[in-house]
PDB file of N, CA and C in Angstrom:
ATOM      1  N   UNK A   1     -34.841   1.007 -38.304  1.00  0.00           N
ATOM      2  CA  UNK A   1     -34.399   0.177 -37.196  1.00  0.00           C
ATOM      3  C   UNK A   1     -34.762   0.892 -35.891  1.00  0.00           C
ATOM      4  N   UNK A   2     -35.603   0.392 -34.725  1.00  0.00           N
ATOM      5  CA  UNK A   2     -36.055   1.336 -33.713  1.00  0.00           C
ATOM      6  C   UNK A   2     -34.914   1.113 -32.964  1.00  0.00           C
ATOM      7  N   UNK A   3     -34.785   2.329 -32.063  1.00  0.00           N
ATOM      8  CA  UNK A   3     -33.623   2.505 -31.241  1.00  0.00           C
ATOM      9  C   UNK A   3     -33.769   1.834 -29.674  1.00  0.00           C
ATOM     10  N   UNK A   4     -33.226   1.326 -28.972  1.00  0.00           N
ATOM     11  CA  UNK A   4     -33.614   0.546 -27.688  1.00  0.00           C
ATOM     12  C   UNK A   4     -33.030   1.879 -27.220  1.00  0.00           C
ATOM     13  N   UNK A   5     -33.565   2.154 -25.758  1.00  0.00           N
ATOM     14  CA  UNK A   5     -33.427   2.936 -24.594  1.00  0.00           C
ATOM     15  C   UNK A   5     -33.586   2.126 -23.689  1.00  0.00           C
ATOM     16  N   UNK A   6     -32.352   2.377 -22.991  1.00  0.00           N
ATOM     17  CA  UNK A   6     -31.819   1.743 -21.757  1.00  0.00           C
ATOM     18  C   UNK A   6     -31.989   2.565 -20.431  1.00  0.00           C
ATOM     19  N   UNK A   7     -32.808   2.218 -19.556  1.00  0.00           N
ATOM     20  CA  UNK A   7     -32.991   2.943 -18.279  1.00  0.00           C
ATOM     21  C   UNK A   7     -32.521   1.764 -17.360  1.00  0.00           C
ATOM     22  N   UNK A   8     -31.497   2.917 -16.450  1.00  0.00           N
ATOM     23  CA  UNK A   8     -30.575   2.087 -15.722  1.00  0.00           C
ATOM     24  C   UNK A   8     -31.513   3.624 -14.352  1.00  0.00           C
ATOM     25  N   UNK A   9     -31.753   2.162 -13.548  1.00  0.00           N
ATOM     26  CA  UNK A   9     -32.262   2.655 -11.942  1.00  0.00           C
ATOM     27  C   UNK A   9     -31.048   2.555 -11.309  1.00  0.00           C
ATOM     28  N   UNK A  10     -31.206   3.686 -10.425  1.00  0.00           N
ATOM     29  CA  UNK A  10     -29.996   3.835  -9.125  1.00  0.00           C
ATOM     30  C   UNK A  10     -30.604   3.495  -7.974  1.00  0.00           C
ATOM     31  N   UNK A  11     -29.925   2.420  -7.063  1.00  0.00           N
ATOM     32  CA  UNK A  11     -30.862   2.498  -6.074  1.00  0.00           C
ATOM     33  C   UNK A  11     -30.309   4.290  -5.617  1.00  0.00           C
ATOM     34  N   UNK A  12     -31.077   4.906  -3.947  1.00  0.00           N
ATOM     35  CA  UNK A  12     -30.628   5.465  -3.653  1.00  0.00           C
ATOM     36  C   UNK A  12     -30.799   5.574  -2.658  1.00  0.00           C
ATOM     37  N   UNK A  13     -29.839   5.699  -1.044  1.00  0.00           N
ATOM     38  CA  UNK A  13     -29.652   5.678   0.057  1.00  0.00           C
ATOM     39  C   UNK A  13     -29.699   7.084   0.721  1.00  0.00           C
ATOM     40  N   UNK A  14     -29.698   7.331   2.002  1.00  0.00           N
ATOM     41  CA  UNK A  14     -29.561   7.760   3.322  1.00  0.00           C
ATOM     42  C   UNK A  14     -28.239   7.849   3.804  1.00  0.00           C
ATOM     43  N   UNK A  15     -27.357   8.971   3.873  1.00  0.00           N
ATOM     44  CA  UNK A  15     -26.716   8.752   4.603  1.00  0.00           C
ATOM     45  C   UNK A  15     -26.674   9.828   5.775  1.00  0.00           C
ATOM     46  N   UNK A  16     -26.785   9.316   6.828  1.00  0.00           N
ATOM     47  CA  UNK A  16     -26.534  10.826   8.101  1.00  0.00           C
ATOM     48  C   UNK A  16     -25.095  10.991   8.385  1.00  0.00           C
ATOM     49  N   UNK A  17     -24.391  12.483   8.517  1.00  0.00           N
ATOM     50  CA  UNK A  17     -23.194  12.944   8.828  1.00  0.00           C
ATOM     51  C   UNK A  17     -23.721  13.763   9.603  1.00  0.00           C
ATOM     52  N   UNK A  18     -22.808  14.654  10.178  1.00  0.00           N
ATOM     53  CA  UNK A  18     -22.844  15.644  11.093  1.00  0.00           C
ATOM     54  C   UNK A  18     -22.440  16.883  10.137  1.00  0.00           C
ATOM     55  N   UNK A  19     -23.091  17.698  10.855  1.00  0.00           N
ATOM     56  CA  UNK A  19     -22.748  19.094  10.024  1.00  0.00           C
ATOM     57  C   UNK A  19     -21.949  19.274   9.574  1.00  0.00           C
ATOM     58  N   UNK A  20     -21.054  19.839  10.293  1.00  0.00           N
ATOM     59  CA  UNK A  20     -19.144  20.444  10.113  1.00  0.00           C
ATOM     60  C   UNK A  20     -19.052  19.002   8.984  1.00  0.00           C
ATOM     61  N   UNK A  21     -19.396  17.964   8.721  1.00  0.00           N
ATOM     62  CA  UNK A  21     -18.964  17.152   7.651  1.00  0.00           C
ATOM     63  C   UNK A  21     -19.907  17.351   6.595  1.00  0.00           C
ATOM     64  N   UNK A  22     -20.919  17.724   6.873  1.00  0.00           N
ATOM     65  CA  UNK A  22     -21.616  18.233   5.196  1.00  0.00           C
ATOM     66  C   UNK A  22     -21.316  19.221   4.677  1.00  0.00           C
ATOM     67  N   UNK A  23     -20.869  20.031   5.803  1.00  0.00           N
ATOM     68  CA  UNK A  23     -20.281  21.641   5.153  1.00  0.00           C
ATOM     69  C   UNK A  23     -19.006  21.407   4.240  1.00  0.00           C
ATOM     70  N   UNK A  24     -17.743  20.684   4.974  1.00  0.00           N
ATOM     71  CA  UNK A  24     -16.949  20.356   4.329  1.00  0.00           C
ATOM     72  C   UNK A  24     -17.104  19.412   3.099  1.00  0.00           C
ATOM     73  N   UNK A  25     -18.344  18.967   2.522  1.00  0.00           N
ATOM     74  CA  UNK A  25     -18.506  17.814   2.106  1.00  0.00           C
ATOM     75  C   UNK A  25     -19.138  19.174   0.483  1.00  0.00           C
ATOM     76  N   UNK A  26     -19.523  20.180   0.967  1.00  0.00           N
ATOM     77  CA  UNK A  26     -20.294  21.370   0.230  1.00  0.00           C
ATOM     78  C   UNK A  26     -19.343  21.633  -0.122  1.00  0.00           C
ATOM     79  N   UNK A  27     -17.713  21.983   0.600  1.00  0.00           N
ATOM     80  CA  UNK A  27     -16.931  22.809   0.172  1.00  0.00           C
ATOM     81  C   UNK A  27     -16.257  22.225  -1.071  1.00  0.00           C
ATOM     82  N   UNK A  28     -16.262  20.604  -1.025  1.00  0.00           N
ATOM     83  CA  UNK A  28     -15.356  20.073  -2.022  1.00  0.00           C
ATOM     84  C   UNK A  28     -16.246  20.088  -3.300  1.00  0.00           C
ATOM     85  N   UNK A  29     -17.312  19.877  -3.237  1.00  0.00           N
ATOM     86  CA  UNK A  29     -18.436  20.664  -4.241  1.00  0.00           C
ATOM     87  C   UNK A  29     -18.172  21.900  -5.647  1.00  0.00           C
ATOM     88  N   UNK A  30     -17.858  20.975  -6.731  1.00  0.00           N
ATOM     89  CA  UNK A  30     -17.437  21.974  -8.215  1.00  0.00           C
ATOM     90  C   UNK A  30     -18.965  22.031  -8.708  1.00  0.00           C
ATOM     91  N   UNK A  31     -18.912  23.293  -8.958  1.00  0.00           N
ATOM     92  CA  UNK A  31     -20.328  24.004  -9.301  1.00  0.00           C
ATOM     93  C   UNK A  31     -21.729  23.253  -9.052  1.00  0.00           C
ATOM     94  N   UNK A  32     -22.093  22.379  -9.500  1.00  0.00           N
ATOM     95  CA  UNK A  32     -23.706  21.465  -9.691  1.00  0.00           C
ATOM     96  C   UNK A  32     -23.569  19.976  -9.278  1.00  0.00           C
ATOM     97  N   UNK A  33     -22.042  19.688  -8.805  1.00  0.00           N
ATOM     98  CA  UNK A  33     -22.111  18.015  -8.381  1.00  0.00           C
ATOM     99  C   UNK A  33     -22.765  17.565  -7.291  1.00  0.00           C
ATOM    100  N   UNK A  34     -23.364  16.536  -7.258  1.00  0.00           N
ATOM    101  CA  UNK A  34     -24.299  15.903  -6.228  1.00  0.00           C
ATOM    102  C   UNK A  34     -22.891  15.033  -4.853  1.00  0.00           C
ATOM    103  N   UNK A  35     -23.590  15.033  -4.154  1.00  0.00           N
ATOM    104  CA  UNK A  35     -22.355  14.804  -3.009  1.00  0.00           C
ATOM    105  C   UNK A  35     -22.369  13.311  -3.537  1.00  0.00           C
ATOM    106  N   UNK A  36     -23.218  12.757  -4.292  1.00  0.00           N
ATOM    107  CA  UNK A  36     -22.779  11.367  -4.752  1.00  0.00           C
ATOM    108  C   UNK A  36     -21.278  11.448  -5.266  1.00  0.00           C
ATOM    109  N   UNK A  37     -21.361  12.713  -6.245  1.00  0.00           N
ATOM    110  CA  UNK A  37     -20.122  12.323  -7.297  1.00  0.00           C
ATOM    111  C   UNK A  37     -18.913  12.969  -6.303  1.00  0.00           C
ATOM    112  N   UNK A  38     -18.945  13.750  -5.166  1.00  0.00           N
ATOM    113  CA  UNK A  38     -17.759  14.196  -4.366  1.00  0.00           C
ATOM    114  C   UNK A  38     -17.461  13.291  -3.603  1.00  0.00           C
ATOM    115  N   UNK A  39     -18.425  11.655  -2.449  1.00  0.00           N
ATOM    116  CA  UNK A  39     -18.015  11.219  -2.192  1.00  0.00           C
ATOM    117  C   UNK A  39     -17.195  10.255  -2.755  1.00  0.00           C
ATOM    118  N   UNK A  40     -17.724   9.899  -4.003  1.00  0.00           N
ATOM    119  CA  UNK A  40     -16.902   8.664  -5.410  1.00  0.00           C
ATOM    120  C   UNK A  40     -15.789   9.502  -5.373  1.00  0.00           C
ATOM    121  N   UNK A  41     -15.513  10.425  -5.570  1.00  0.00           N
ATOM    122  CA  UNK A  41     -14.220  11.270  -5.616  1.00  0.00           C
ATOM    123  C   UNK A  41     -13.248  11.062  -4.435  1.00  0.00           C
ATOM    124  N   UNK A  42     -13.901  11.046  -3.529  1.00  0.00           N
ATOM    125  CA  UNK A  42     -12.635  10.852  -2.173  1.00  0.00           C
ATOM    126  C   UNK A  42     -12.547   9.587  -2.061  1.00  0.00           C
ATOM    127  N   UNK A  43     -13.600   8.425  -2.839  1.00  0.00           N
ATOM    128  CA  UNK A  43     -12.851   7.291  -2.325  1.00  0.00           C
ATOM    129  C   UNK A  43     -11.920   6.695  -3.382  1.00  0.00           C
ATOM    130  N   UNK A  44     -11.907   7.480  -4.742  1.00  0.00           N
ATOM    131  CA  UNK A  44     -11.189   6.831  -5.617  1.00  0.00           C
ATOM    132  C   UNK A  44      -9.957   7.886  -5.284  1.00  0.00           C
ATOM    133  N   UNK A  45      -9.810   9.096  -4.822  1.00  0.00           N
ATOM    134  CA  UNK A  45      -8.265   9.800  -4.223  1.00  0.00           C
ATOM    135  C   UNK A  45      -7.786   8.518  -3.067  1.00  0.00           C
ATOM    136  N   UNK A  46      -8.480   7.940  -1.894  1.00  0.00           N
ATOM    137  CA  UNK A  46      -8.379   7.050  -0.990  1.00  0.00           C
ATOM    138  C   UNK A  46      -7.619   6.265  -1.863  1.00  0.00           C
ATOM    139  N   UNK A  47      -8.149   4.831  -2.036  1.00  0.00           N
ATOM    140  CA  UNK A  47      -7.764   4.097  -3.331  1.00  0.00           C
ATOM    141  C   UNK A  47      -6.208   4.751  -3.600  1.00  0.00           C
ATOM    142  N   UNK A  48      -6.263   5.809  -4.339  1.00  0.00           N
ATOM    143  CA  UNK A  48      -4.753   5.845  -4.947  1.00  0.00           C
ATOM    144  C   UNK A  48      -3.790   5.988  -4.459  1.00  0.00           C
ATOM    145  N   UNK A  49      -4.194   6.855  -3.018  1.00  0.00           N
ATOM    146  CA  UNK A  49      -3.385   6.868  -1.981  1.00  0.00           C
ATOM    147  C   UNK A  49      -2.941   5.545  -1.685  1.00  0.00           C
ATOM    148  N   UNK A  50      -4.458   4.575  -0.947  1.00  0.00           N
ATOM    149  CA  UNK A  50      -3.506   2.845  -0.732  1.00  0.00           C
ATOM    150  C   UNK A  50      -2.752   2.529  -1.446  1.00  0.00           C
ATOM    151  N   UNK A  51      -3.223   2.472  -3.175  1.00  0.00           N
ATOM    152  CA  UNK A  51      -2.292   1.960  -3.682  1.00  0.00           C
ATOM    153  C   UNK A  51      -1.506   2.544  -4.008  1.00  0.00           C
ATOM    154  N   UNK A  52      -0.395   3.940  -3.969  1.00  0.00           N
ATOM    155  CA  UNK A  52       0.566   4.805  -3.592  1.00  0.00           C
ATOM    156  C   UNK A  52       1.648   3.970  -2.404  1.00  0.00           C
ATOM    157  N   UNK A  53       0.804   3.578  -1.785  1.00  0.00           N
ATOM    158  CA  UNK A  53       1.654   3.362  -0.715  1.00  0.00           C
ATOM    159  C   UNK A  53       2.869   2.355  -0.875  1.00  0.00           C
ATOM    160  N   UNK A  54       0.983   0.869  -1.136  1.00  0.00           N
ATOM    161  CA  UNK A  54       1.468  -0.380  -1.605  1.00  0.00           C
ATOM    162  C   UNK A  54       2.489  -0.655  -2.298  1.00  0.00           C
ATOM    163  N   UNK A  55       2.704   0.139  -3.594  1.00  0.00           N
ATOM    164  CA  UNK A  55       3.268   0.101  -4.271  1.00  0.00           C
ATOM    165  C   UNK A  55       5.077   0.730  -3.993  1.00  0.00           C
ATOM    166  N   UNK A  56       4.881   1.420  -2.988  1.00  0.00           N
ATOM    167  CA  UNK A  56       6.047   2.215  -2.656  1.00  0.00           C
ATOM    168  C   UNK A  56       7.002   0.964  -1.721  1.00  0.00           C
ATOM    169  N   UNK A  57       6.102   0.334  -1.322  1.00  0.00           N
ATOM    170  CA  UNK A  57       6.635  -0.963  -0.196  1.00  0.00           C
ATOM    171  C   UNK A  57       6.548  -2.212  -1.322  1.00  0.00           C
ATOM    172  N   UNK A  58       5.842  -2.595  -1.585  1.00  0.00           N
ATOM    173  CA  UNK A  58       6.718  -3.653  -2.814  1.00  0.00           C
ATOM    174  C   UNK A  58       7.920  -3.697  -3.118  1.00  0.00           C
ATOM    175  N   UNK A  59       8.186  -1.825  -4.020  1.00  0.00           N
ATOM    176  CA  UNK A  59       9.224  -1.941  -4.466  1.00  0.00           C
ATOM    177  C   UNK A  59      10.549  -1.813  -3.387  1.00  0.00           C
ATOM    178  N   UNK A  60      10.535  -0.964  -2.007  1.00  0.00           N
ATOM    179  CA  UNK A  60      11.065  -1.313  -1.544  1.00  0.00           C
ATOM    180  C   UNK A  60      12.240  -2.326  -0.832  1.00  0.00           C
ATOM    181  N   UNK A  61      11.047  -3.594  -0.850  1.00  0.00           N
ATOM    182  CA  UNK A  61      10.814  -5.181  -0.752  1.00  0.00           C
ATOM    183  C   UNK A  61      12.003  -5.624  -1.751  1.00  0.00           C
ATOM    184  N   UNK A  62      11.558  -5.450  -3.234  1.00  0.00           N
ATOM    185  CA  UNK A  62      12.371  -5.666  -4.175  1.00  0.00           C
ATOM    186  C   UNK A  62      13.630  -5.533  -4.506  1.00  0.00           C
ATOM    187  N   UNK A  63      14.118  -4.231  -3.837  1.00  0.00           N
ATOM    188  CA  UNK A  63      15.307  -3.194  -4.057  1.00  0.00           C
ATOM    189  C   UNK A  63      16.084  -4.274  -2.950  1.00  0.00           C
ATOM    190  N   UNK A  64      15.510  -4.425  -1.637  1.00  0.00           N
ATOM    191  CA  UNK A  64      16.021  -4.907  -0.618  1.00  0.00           C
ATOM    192  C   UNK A  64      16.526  -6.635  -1.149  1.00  0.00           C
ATOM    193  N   UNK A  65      15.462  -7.234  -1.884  1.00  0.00           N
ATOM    194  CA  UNK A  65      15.756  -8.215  -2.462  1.00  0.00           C
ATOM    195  C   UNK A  65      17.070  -8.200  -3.892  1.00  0.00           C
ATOM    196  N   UNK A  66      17.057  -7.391  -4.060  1.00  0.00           N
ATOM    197  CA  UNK A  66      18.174  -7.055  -4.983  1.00  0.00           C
ATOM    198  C   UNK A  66      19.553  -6.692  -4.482  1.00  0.00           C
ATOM    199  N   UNK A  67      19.508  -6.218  -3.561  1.00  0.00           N
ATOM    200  CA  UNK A  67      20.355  -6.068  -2.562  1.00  0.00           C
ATOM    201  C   UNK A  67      21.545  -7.270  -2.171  1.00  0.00           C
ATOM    202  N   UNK A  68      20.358  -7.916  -1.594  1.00  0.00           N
ATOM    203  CA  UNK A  68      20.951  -9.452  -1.138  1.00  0.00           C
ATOM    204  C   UNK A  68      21.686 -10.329  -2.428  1.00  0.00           C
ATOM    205  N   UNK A  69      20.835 -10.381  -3.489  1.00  0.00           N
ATOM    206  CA  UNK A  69      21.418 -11.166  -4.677  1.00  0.00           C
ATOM    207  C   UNK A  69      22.568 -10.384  -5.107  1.00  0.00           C
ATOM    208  N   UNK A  70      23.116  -9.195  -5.480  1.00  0.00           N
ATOM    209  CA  UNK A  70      23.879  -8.451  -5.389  1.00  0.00           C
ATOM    210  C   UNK A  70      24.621  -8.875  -4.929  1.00  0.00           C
ATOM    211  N   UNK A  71      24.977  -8.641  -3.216  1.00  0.00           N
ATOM    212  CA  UNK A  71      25.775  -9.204  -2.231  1.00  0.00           C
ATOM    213  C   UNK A  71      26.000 -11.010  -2.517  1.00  0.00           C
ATOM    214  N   UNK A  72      25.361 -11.850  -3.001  1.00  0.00           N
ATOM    215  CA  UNK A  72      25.498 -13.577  -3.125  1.00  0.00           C
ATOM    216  C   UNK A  72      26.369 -13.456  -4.297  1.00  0.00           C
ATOM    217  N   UNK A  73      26.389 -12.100  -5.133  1.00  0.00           N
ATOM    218  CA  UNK A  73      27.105 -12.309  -6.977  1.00  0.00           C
ATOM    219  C   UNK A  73      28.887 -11.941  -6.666  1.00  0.00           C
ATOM    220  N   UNK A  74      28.354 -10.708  -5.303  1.00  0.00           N
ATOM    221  CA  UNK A  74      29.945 -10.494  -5.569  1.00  0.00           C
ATOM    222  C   UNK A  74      30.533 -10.715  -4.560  1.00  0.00           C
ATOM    223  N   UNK A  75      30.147 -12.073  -3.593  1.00  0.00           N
ATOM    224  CA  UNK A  75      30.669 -12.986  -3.191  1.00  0.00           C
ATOM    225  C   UNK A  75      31.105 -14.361  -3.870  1.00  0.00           C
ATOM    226  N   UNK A  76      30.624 -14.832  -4.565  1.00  0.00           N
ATOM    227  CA  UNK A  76      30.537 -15.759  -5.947  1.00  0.00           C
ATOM    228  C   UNK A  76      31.845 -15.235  -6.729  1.00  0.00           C
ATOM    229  N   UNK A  77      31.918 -14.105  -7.292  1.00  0.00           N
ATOM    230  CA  UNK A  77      32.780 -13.279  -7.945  1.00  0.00           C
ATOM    231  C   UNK A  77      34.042 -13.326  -7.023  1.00  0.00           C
ATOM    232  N   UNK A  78      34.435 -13.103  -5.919  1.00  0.00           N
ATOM    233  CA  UNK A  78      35.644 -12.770  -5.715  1.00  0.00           C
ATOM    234  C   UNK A  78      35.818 -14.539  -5.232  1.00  0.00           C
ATOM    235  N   UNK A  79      35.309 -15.635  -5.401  1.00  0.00           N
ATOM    236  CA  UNK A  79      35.798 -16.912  -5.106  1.00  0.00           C
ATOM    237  C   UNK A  79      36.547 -17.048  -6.819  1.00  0.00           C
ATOM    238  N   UNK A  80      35.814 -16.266  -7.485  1.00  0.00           N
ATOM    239  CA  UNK A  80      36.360 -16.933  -8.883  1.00  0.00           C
ATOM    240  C   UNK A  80      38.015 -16.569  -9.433  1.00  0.00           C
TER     241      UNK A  80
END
């Protein structure tokens, strides 16, 4: 049975920074990674951060909404 080989092209871009940001961009740099795979790295830390947040204010939202129903039960409750 012959084996298929799959060649997957990357495009690949240009990007200009300023020094002091490539240096820092070197520093986050584990042994042989291409600044491709350090910038994918800060935007998926980004990412978890947003959704860190998001998620912290939802539940917030919720608690606050629980709150209120709370307060409607044991008003309800002391009519009974």
């Amino acid at each position: 049975m012959p084996s298929i080989l799959k060649v997957y092209l990357m495009e690949v871009t240009t990007v200009k920074v300023q020094k002091r940001t490539k240096l820092a961009l070197e520093e986050l740099k584990v042994e042989r990674e291409s600044f491709d795979v350090v910038i994918s790295k800060l935007i998926l830390c980004a990412k978890k951060i947003d959704l860190k947040k998001r998620l912290i204010e939802a539940y917030k939202s919720m608690g606050k909404n629980d709150v209120l129903v709370l307060k409607e039960w044991e008003t309800a409750s002391r009519e009974v």
